[in-house]
C-alpha atoms as a PDB file:
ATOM      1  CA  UNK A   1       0.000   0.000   0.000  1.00  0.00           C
ATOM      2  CA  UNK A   2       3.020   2.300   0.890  1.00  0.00           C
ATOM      3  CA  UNK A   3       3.546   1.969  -3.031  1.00  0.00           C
ATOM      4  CA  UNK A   4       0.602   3.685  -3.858  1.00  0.00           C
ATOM      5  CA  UNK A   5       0.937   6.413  -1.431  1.00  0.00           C
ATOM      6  CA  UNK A   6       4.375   7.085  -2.620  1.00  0.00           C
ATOM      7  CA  UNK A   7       2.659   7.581  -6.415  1.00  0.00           C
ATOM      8  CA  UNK A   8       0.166   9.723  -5.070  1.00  0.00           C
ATOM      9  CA  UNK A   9       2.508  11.955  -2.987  1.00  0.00           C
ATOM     10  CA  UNK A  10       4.781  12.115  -6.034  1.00  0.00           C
ATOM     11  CA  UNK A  11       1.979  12.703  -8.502  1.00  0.00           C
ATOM     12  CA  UNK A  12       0.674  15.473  -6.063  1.00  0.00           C
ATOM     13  CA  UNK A  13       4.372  17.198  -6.237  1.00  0.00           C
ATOM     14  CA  UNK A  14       4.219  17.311  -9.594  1.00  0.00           C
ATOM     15  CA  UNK A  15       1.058  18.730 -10.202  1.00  0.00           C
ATOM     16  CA  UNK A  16       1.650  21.188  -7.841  1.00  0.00           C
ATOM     17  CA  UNK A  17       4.486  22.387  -9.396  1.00  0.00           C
ATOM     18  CA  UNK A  18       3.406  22.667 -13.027  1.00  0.00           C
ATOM     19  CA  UNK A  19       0.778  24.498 -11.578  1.00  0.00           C
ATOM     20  CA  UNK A  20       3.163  27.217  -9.956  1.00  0.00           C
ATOM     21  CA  UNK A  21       5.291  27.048 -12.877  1.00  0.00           C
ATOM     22  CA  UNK A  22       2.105  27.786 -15.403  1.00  0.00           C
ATOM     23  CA  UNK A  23       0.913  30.521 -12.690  1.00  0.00           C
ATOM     24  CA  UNK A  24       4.220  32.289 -12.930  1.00  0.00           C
ATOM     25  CA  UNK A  25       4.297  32.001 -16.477  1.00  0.00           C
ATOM     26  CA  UNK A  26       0.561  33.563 -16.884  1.00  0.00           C
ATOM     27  CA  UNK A  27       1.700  36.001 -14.999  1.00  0.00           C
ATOM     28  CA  UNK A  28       5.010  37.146 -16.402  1.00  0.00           C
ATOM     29  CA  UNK A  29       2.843  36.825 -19.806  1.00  0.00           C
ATOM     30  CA  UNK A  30       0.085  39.076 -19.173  1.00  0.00           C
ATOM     31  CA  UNK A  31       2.920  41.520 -17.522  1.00  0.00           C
ATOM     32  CA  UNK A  32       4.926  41.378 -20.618  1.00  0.00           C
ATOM     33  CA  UNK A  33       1.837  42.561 -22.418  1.00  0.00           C
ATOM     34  CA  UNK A  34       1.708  45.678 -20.870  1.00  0.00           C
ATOM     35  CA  UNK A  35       4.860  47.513 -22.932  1.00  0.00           C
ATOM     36  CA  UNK A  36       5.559  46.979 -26.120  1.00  0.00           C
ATOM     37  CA  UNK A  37       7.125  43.299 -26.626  1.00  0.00           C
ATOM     38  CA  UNK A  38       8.976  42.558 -29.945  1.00  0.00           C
ATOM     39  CA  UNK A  39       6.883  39.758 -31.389  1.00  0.00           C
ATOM     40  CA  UNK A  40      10.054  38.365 -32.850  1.00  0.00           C
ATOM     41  CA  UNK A  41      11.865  37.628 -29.582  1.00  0.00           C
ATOM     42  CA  UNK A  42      12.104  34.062 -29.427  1.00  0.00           C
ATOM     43  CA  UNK A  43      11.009  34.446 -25.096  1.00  0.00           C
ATOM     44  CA  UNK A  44       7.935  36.434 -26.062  1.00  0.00           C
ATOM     45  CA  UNK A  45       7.095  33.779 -28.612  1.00  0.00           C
ATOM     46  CA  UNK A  46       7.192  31.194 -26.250  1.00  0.00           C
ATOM     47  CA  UNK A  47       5.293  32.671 -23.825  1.00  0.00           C
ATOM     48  CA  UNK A  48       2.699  33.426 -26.335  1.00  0.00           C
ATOM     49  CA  UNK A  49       2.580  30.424 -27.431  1.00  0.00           C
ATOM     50  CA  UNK A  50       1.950  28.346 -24.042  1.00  0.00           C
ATOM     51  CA  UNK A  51      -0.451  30.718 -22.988  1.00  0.00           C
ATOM     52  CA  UNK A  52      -2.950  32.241 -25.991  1.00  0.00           C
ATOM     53  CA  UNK A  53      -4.300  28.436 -26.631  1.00  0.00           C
ATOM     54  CA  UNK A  54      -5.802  29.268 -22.686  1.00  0.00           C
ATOM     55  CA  UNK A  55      -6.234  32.764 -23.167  1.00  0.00           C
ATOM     56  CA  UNK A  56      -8.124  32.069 -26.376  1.00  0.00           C
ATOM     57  CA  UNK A  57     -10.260  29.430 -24.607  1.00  0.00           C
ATOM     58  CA  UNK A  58     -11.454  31.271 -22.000  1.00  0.00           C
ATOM     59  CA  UNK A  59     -12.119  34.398 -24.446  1.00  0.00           C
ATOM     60  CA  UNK A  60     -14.118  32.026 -25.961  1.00  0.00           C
ATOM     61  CA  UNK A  61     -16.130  30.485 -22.546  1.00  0.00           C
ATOM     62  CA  UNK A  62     -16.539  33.597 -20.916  1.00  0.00           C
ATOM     63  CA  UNK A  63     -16.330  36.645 -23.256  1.00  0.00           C
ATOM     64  CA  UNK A  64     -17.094  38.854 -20.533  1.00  0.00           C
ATOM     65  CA  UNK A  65     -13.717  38.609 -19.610  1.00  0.00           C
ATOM     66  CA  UNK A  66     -12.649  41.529 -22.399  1.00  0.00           C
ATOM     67  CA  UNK A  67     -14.264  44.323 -21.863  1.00  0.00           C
ATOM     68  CA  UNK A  68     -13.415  48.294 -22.675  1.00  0.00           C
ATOM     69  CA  UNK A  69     -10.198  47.026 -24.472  1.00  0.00           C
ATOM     70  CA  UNK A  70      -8.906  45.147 -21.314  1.00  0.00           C
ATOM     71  CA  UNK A  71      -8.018  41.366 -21.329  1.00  0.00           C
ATOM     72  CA  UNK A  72      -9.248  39.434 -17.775  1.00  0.00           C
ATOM     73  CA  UNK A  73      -8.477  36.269 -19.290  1.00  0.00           C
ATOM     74  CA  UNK A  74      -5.173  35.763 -17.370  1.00  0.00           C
ATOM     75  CA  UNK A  75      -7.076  37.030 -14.604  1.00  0.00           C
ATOM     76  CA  UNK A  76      -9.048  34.072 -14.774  1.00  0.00           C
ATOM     77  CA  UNK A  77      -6.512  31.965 -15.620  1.00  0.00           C
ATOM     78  CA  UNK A  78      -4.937  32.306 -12.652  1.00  0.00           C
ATOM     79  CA  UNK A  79      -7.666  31.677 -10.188  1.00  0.00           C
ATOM     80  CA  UNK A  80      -8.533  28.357 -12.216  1.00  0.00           C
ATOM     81  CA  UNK A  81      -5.085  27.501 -11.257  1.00  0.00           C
ATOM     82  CA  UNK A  82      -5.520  28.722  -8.019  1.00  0.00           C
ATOM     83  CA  UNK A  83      -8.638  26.748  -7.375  1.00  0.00           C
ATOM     84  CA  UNK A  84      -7.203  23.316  -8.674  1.00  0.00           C
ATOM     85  CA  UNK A  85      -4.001  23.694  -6.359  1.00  0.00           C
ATOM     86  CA  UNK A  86      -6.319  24.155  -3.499  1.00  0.00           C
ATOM     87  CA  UNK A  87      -9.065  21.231  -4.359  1.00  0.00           C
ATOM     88  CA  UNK A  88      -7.148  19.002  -6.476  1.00  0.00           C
ATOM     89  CA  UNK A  89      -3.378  18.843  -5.529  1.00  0.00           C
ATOM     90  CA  UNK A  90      -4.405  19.710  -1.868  1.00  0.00           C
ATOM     91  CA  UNK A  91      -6.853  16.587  -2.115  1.00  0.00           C
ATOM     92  CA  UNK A  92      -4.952  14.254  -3.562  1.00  0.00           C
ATOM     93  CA  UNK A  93      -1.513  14.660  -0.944  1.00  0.00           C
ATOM     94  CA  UNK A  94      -4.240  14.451   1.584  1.00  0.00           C
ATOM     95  CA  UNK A  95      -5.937  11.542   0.487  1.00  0.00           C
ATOM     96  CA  UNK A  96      -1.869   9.694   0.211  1.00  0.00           C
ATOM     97  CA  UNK A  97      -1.251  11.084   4.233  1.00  0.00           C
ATOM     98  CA  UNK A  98      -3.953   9.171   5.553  1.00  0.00           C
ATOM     99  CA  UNK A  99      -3.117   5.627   3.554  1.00  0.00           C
ATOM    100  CA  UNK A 100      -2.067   3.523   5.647  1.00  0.00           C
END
């Protein structure tokens, strides 16, 4: 059983740390987007492209989210990611603590 605690604690790790990674990366995105980024810079490209597929999504879900020429997407972004850290990743180490 101590296996599948193990796999679940390690699982939960790593979840939780794409998720931090992704939040800092929304947010370092949607800063960027405040001056003028060269669209050729191979960083801003990056971050363009592992964010807009998201961006675009929730644009699409919830197009409240741009109003009066201001993007919320990220906005929203980030409390999704907020939300599954805390249910989710929070859940699931729980769940391996109390195997026995």
């Amino acid at each position: 059983m101590f296996v599948i605690q193990n796999i679940l604690l390690a699982v939960g790790s790593v979840l939780g740390a794409l998720l931090n990674l992704y939040f800092w990366i929304v947010i370092i995105a949607a800063v960027i987007t405040w001056v003028r980024p060269d669209p050729y810079n191979p960083i801003v490209r990056a971050l363009r492209m592992l964010t807009e597929p998201v961006f675009y999504y929730v644009r699409k879900w919830m197009p409240f989210t741009y109003r009066a020429g201001i993007d919320f997407s990220p906005v929203v972004v980030l409390l999704a990611i907020q939300l599954v850290n805390q249910i989710v990743v929070r859940s699931l180490m729980q769940y391996a603590a109390i195997m026995v």
